[in-house]
Protein backbone atom coordinates (compact mmCIF):
# COMPACT_ATOMS: atom_id res chain seq x y z
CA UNK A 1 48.29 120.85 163.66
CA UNK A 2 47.08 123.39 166.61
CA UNK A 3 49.96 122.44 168.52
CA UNK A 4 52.13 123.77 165.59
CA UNK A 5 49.94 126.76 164.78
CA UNK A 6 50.16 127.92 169.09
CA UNK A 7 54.18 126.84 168.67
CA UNK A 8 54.37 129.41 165.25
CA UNK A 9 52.01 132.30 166.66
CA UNK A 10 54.10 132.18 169.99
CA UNK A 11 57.35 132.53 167.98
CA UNK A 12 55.80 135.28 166.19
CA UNK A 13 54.31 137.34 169.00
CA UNK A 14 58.31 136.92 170.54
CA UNK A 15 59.99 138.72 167.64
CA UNK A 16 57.20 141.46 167.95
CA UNK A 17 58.39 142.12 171.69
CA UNK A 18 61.56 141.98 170.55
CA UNK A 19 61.51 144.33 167.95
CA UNK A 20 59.71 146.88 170.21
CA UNK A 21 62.17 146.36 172.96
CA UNK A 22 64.90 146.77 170.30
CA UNK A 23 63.53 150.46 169.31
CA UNK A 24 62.39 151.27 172.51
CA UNK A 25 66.35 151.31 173.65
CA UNK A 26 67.20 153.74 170.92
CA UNK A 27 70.31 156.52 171.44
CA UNK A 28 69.53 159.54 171.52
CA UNK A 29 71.74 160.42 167.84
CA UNK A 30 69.28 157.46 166.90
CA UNK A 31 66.23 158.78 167.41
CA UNK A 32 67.28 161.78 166.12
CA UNK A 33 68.53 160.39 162.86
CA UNK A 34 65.55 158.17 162.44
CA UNK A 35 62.80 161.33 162.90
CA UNK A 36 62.51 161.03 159.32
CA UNK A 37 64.06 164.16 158.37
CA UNK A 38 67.75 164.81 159.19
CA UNK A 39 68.61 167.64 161.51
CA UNK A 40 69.12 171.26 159.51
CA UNK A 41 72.36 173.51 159.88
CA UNK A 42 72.38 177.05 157.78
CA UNK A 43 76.25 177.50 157.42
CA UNK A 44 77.68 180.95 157.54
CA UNK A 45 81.13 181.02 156.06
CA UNK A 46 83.29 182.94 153.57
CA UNK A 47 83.25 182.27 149.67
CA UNK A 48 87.13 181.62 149.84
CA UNK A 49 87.50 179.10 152.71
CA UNK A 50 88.13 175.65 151.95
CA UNK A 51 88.14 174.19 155.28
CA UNK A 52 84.74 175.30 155.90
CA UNK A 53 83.00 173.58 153.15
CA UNK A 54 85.43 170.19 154.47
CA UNK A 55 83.89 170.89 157.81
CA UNK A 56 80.17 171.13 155.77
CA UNK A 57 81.37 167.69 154.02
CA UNK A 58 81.94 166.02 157.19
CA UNK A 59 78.41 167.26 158.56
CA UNK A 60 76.37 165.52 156.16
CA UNK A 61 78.43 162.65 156.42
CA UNK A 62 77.43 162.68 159.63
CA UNK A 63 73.72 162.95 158.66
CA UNK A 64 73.06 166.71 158.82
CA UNK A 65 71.45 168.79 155.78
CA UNK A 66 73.95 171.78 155.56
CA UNK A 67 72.71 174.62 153.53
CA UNK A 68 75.86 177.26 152.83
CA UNK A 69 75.34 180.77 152.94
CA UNK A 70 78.70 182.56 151.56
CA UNK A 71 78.91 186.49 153.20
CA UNK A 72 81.89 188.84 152.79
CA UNK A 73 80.55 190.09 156.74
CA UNK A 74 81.06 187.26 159.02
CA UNK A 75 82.43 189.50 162.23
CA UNK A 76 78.03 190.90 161.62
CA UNK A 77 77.19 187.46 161.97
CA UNK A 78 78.41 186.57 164.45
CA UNK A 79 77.85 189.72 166.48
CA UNK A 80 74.06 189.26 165.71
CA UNK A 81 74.30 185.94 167.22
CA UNK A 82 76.16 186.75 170.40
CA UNK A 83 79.38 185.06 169.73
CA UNK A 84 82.36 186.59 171.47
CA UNK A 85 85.95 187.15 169.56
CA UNK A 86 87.45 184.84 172.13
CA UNK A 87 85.10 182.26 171.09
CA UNK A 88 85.41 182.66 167.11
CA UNK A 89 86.19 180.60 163.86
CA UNK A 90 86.06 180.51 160.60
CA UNK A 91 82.75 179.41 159.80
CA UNK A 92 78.97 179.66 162.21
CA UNK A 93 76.58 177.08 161.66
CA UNK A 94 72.91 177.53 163.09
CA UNK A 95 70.26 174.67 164.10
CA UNK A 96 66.52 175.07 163.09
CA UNK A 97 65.81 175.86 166.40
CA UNK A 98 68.76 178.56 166.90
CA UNK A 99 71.45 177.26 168.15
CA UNK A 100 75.31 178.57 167.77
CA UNK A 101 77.60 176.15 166.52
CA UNK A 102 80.82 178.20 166.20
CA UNK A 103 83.76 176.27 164.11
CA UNK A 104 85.30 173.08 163.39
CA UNK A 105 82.74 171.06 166.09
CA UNK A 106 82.55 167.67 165.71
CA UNK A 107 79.39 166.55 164.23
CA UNK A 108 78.83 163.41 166.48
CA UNK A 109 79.12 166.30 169.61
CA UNK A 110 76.63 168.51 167.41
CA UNK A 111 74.32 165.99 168.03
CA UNK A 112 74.90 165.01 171.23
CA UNK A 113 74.21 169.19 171.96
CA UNK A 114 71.10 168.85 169.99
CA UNK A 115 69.48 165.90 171.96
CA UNK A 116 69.75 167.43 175.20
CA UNK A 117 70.76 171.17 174.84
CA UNK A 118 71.19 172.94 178.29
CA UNK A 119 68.83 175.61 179.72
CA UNK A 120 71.43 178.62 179.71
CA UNK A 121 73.40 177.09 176.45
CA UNK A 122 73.78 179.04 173.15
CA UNK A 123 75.42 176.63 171.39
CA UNK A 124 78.82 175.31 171.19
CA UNK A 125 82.18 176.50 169.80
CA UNK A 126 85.58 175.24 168.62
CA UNK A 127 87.77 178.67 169.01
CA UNK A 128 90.49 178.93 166.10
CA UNK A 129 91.29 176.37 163.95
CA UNK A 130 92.68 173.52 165.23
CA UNK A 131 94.58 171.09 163.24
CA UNK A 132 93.20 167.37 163.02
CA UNK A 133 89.58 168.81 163.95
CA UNK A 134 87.06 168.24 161.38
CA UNK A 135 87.33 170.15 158.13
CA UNK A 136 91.41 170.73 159.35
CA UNK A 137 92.67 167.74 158.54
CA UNK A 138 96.50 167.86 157.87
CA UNK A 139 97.54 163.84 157.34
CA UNK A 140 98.68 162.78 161.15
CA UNK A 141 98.87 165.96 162.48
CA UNK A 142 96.61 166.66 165.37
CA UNK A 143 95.98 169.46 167.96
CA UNK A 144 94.11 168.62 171.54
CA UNK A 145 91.56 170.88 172.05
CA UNK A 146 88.72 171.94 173.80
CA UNK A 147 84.61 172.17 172.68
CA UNK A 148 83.16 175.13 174.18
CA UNK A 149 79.48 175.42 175.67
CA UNK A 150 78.61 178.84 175.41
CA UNK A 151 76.22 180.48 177.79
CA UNK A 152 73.72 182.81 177.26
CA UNK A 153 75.36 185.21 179.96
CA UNK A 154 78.64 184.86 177.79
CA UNK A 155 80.57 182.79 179.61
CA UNK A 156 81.79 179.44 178.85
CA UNK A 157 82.54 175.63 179.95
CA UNK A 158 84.39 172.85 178.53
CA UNK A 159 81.51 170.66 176.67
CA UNK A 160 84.32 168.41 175.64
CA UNK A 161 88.10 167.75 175.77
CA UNK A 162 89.13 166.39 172.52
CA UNK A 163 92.74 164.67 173.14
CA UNK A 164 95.18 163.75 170.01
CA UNK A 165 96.29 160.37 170.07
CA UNK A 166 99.96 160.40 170.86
């Protein structure tokens, strides 16, 4: 009987290591999705623009909780925020914690930003509208473009190169 009670507490204390190893090796997009409160994006966009609440849709999809905020004076929000006209969309979404994210970004790069955001950054930014990025969706259609990371001095680099599939 002891050698069957050592045999089941041995096979217990095993799954407990296991189960810590197992969280221990978490992603960063897990840990932040598993903080117990989802990450926060206030969503600057106009009352008429459908691709904006699509790009809202696939956000908290993606596990964010957008909150909209329609304005008739985007150009004043993004001014206030630093966002250049070369850099500009349709629609500005803003962490908790202040950063830019400018456009049709997608939500797993968010994220990714998020988790490890650099010193000089801003945010990000999608310039224009490309089709096939999220919230543009146009059946098979599909533009390659580029993710911005915007820098506090105004300047940019590629974060990301997003290439259609031919």
């Amino acid at each position: 009987m002891k050698y069957l009670f050592n045999k089941l507490f041995m096979l217990g204390f095993l799954i407990l290591v296991l189960s810590v190893i197992t969280t221990k090796t978490a992603t960063a997009e897990n840990i932040i999705m598993s903080s117990g409160t989802e990450p926060m994006l206030d969503v600057y966009k106009s009352p008429s623009c459908g691709c904006c609440q699509n790009w809202i849709d696939h956000a908290e999809h993606a596990g964010f909780h957008a909150t909209a905020h329609d304005t008739d004076n985007m150009s004043q929000i993004k001014a206030e925020r630093g966002i250049l006209p070369q850099y500009q969309s349709c629609h500005t979404s803003v962490s908790k914690d202040g950063f830019i994210f400018e456009g049709h970004i997608p939500a797993n790069l968010v994220k990714r930003f998020l988790a490890n955001p650099p010193a000089d950054a801003i945010g990000l930014a999608v310039p224009g509208m490309p089709m096939g990025s999220p919230g543009m969706e146009m059946g098979n259609r599909r533009d390659d473009y580029d993710v911005l990371l915007l820098k506090s001095d105004g300047t940019s680099t590629i974060f990301e190169q997003i290439i259609a599939a031919k």
